[in-house]
Protein backbone atom coordinates (compact mmCIF):
# COMPACT_ATOMS: atom_id res chain seq x y z
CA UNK A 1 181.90 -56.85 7.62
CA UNK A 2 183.22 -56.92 11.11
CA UNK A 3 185.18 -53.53 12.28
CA UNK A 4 187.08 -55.24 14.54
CA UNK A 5 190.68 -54.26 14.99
CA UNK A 6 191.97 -56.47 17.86
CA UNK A 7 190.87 -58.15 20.97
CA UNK A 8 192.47 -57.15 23.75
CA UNK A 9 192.16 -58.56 27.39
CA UNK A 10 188.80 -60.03 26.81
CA UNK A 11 187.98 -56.20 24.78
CA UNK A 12 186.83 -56.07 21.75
CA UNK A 13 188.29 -52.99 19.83
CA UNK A 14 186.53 -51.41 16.86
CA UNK A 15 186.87 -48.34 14.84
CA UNK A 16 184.99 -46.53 16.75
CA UNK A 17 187.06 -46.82 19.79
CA UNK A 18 190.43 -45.82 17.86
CA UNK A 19 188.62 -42.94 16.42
CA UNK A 20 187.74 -42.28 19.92
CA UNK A 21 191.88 -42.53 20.93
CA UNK A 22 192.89 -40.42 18.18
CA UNK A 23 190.36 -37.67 19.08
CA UNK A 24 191.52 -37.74 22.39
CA UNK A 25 195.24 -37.55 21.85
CA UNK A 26 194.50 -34.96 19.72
CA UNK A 27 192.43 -32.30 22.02
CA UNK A 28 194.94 -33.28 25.03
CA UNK A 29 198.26 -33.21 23.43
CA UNK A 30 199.96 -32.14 26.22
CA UNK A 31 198.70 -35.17 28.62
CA UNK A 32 201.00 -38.00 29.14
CA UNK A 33 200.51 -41.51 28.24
CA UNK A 34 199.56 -42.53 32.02
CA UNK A 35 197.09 -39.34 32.16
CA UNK A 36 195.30 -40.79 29.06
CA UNK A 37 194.73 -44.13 30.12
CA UNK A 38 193.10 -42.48 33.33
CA UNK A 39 190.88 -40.61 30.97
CA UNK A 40 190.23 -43.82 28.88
CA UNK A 41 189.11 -46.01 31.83
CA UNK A 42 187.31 -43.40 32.92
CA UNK A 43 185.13 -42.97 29.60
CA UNK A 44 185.00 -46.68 28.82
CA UNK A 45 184.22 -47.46 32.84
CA UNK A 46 186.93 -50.05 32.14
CA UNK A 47 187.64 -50.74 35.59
CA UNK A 48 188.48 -53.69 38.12
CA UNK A 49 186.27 -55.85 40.67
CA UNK A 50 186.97 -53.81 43.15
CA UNK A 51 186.37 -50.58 41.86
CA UNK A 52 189.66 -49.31 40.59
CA UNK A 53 190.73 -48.09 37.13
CA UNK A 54 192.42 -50.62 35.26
CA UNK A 55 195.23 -48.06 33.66
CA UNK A 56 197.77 -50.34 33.24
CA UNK A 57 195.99 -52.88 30.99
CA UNK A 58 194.72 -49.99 29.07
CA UNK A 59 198.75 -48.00 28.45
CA UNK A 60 199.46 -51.74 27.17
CA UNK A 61 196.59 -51.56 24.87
CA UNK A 62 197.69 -48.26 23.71
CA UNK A 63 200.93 -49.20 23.48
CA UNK A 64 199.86 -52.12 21.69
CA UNK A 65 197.97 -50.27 19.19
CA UNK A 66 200.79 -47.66 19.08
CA UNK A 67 203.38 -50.27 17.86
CA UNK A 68 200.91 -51.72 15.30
CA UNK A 69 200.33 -48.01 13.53
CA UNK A 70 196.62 -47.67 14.54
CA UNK A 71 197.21 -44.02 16.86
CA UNK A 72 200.04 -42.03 17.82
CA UNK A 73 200.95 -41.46 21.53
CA UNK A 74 203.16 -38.89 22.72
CA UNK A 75 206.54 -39.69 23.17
CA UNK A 76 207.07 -41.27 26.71
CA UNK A 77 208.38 -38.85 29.62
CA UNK A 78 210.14 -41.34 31.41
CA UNK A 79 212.36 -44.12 30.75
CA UNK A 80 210.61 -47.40 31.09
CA UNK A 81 211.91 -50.07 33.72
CA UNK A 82 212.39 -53.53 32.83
CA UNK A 83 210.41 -55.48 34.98
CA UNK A 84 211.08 -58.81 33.59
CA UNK A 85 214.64 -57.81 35.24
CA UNK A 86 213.43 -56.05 38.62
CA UNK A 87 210.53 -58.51 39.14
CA UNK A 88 213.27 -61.34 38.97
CA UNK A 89 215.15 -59.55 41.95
CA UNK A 90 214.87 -61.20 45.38
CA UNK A 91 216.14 -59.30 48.44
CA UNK A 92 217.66 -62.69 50.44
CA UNK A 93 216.67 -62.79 54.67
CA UNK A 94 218.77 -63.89 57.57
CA UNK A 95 220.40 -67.84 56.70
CA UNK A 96 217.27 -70.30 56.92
CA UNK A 97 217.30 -72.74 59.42
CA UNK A 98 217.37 -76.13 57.75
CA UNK A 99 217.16 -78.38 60.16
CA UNK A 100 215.35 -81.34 58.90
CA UNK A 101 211.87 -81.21 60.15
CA UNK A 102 210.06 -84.96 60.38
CA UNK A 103 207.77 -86.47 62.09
CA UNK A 104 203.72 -86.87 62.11
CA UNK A 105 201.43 -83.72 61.30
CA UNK A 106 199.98 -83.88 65.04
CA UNK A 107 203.46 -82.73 66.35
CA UNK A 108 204.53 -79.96 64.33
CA UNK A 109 200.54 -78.24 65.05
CA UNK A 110 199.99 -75.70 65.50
CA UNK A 111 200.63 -73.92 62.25
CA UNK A 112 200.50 -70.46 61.47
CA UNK A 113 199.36 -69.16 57.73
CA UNK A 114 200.29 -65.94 57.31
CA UNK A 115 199.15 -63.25 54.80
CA UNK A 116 202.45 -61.66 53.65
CA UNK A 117 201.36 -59.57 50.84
CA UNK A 118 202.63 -56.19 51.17
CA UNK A 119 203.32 -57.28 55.00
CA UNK A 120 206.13 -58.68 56.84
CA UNK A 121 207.74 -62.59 55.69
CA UNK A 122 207.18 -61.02 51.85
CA UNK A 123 210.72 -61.05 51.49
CA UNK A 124 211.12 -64.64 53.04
CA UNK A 125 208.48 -66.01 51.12
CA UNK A 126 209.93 -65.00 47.58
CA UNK A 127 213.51 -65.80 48.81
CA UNK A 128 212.21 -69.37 49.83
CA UNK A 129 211.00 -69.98 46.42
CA UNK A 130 213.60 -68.39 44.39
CA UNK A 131 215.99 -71.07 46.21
CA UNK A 132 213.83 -74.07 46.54
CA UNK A 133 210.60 -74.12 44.06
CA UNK A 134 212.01 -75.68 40.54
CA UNK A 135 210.04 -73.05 38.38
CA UNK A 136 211.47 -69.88 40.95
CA UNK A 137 210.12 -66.73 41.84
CA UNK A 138 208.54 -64.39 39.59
CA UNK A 139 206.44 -61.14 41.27
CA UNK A 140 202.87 -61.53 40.39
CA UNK A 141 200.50 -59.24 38.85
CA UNK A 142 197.31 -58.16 39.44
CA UNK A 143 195.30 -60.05 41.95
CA UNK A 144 197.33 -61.90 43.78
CA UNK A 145 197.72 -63.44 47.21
CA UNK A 146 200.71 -64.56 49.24
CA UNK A 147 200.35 -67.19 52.48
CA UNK A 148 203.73 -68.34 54.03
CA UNK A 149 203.21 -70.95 56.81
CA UNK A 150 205.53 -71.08 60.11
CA UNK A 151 205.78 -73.93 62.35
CA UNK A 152 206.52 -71.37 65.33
CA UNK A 153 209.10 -69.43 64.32
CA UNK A 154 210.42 -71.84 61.50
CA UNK A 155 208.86 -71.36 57.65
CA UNK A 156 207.59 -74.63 56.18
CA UNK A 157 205.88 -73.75 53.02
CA UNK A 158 204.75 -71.17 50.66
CA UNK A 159 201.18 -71.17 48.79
CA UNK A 160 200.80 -68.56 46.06
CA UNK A 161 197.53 -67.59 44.56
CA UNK A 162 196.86 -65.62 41.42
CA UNK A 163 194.41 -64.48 38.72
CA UNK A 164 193.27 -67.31 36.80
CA UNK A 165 195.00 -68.02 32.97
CA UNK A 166 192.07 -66.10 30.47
CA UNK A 167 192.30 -68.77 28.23
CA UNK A 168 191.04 -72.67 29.45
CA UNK A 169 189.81 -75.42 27.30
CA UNK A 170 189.81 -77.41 30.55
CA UNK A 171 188.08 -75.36 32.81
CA UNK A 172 185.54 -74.38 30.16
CA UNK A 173 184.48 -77.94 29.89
CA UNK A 174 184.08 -78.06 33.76
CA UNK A 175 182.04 -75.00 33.66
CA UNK A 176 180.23 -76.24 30.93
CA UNK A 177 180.25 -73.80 28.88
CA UNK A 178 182.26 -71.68 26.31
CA UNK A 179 184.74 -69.17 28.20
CA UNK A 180 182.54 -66.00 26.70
CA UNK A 181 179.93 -67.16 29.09
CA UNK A 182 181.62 -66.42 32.48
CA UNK A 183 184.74 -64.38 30.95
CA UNK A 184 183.39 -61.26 32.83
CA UNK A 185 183.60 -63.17 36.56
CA UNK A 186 186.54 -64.80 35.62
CA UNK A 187 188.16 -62.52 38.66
CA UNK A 188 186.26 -65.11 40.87
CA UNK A 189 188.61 -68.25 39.95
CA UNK A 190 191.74 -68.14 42.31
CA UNK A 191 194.73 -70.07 40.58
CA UNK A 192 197.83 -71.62 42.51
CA UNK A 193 200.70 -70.30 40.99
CA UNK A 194 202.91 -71.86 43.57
CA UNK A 195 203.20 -74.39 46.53
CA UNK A 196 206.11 -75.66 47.78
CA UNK A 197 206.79 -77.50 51.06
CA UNK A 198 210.54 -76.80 51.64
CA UNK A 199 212.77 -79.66 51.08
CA UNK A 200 213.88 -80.58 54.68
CA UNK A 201 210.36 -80.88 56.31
CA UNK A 202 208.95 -84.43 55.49
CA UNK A 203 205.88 -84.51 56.98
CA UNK A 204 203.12 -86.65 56.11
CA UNK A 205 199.77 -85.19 54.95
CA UNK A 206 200.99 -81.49 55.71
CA UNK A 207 200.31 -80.45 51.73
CA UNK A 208 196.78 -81.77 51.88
CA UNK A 209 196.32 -80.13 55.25
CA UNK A 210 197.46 -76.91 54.47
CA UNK A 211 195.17 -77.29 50.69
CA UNK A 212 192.51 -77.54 53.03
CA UNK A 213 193.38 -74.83 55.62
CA UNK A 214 193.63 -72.68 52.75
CA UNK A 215 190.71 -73.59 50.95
CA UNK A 216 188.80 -72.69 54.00
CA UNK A 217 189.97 -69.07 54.88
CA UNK A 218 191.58 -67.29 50.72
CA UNK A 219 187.37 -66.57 49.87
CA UNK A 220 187.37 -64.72 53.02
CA UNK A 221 190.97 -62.90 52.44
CA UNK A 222 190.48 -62.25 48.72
CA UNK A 223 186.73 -60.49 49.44
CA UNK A 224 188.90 -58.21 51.89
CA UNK A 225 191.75 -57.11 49.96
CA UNK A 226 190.21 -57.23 46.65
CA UNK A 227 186.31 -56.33 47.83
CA UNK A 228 185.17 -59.81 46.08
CA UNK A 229 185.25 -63.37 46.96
CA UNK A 230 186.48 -66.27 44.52
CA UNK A 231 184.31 -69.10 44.10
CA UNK A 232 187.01 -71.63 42.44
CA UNK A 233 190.23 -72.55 42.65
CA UNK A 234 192.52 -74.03 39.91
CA UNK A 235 196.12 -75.04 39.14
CA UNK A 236 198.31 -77.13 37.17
CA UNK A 237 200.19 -80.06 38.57
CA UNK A 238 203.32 -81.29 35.96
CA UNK A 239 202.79 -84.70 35.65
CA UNK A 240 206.26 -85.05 35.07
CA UNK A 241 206.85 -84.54 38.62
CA UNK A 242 204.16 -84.55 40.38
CA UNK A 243 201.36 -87.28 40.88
CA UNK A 244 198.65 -84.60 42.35
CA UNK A 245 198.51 -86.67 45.75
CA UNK A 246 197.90 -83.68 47.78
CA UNK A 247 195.05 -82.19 45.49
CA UNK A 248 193.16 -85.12 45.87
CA UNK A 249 194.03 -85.82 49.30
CA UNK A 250 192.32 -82.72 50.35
CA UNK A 251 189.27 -83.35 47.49
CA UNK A 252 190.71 -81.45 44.64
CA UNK A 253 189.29 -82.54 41.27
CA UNK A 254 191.36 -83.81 38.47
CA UNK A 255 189.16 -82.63 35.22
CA UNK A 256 191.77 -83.11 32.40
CA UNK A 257 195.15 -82.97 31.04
CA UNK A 258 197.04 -80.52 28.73
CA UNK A 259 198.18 -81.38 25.27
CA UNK A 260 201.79 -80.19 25.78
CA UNK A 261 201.73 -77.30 23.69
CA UNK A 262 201.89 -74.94 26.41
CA UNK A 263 199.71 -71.79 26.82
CA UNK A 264 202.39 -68.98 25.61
CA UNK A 265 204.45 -71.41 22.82
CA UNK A 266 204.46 -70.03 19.69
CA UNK A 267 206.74 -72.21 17.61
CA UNK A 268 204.78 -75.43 18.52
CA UNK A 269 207.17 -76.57 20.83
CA UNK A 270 206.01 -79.41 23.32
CA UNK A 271 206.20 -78.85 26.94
CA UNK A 272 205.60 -81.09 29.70
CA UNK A 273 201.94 -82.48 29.71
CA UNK A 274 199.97 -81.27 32.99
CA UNK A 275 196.68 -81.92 34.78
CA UNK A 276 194.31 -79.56 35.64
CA UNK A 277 192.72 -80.00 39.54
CA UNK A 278 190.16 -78.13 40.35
CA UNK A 279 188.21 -77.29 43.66
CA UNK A 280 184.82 -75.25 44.21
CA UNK A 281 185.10 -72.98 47.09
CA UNK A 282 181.21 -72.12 46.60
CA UNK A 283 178.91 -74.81 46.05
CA UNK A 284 176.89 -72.97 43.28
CA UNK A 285 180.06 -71.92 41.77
CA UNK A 286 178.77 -72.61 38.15
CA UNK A 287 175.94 -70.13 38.42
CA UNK A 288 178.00 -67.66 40.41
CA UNK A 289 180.52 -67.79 37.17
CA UNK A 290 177.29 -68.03 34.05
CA UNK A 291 175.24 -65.10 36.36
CA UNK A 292 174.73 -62.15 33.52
C-alpha cells in the first residue's frame, strides 16, 4: 500500500518525510518557520538549477501540510503580506509618448531589447502592460525574464518570459513522452507569459521580428542569470483573439489546442480555447529534456 501523503511540486511526500518534519520541529523548537525550510532544503538537497535553496516552495509545503493536520509549525513571527495585493501594484513612469508610430520595419531599425529585470525600464515595462495588455500585469515568480524594446528613446513592446506551466498534455505529446520523463529539466522550457506591441505602433512584421530577435539571444541571458540555458520555448495564443500570425511568421510551431477547461478551473467552467506554439531553441531539445 502506497505511503504517499501528497505530491507536491513534482515531490513525492511519504511518511517518512513527515516523520522527518515532526522530528525536526521538535529538536529545534525555537527555529522559525523560514529557518526550517533552510534546514529542510538543506537535508533533502531540494534546491534550484542554479544552485540555490528552494525555501520558499518548501514553507508552502509546510504550510500546506500544516493546514491539512499532518505537523505542527510554530506560530509565525511575522505578519504575512498579501502578495496577490502588492504584486498587483504598479509604480506608473513619466506620461508615455503615444504618438502613433507607422510605417515599414526598415525605418523604425534599429531596435534596442533591453533586459529590465531588476534593472532600469522595470517600472515602464509593468506600467505598459498594466495599461495596455488585456490580461494586465501580474509580478512573476521564480525564473523569470523581462525584455522591453525601445525604438530610440520610445518603448514599443514588452516580451515576458517565465517558468513553464508543470502540467502539459500538449507539450508532452510534442516531447513524446509522459511529463515524468523530463519533469526534472522542465527549468529548460522558457514560456511567454506576455507580448504586447503597444497599441499606437502599427508596424508590419515587427512581432515576428522581435520573436526572432528574441529567440536568438533569452538561451544566452537565461544561462547568465539563472546559470542554465533553456532549450524550448512555449506559450499560449487565445484563439479568441489572436490568429498566432507572428508565431508562425517567425517559425513557431502550432502543436495543439486546449479543451477550454483551463489549467487552474475547478468548477468545470469553460474558458476560451487556446493553441499551444512551440519553438526549439536547441536542435536536440528532446534529448536535452528525456537526458536522466
Amino acid at each position: 500500500m502506497s505511503d504517499i501523503i501528497l505530491s507536491f511540486r513534482g515531490r513525492e511526500i511519504r511518511a517518512a518525510e513527515v516523520a522527518f518534519l515532526r522530528q525536526l520541529i521538535a529538536d529545534h523548537p525555537d527555529l522559525s518557520r523560514c529557518a526550517l525550510s533552510v534546514r529542510v532544503c538543506q537535508a533533502w538537497n531540494w534546491t534550484q538549477p542554479n544552485g540555490q535553496l528552494r525555501d520558499q516552495i518548501c514553507r508552502s509545503l509546510m504550510l500546506r501540510l500544516h493546514r491539512e493536520g499532518h505537523i505542527e509549525l510554530p506560530a509565525p513571527r511575522i505578519k504575512a503580506v498579501n502578495n496577490a495585493i502588492r504584486h498587483r501594484h504598479v509604480r506608473s513612469e513619466s506620461t508615455v509618448d503615444t504618438t502613433p508610430i507607422e510605417g515599414p520595419l526598415q525605418a523604425l531599425l534599429p531596435l534596442e531589447i533591453r533586459l529590465v529585470r531588476r534593472a532600469e525600464g522595470e517600472d515602464l515595462f509593468a506600467q505598459l502592460l498594466r495599461d495596455h495588455h488585456y490580461l494586465g500585469y501580474s509580478r512573476p515568480v521564480g525564473e523569470h525574464l523581462k525584455y522591453l524594446v525601445l525604438a530610440g528613446s520610445r518603448p514599443v513592446a514588452c516580451l515576458g518570459w517565465s517558468s513553464a506551466p508543470l502540467k502539459l498534455d500538449l507539450r508532452d505529446r510534442f516531447v513524446g513522452a509522459p511529463k515524468e520523463a523530463y519533469r526534472h529539466h522542465l527549468h529548460s522550457i522558457a514560456y511567454n507569459s506576455r507580448y504586447l506591441i503597444l497599441p499606437w505602433v502599427r508596424v508590419p512584421h515587427l512581432a515576428s521580428h522581435l520573436l526572432a530577435r528574441v529567440a536568438r539571444r533569452i538561451a544566452r541571458d537565461w544561462q547568465d542569470l539563472y546559470g542554465h540555458p533553456v532549450v524550448l520555448l512555449e506559450s499560449f495564443v487565445d484563439t479568441e483573439r489572436f490568429a498566432g500570425t507572428c508565431y508562425k511568421a517567425a517559425n513557431w510551431r502550432c502543436v495543439g489546442r486546449s479543451e477550454g477547461r483551463g489549467t487552474k478551473s475547478k468548477s468545470g467552467a469553460r474558458t476560451s480555447i487556446k493553441e499551444l506554439w512551440v519553438y526549439p531553441v536547441a536542435r536536440d531539445f528532446r534529448a536535452k529534456l528525456l537526458a536522466p
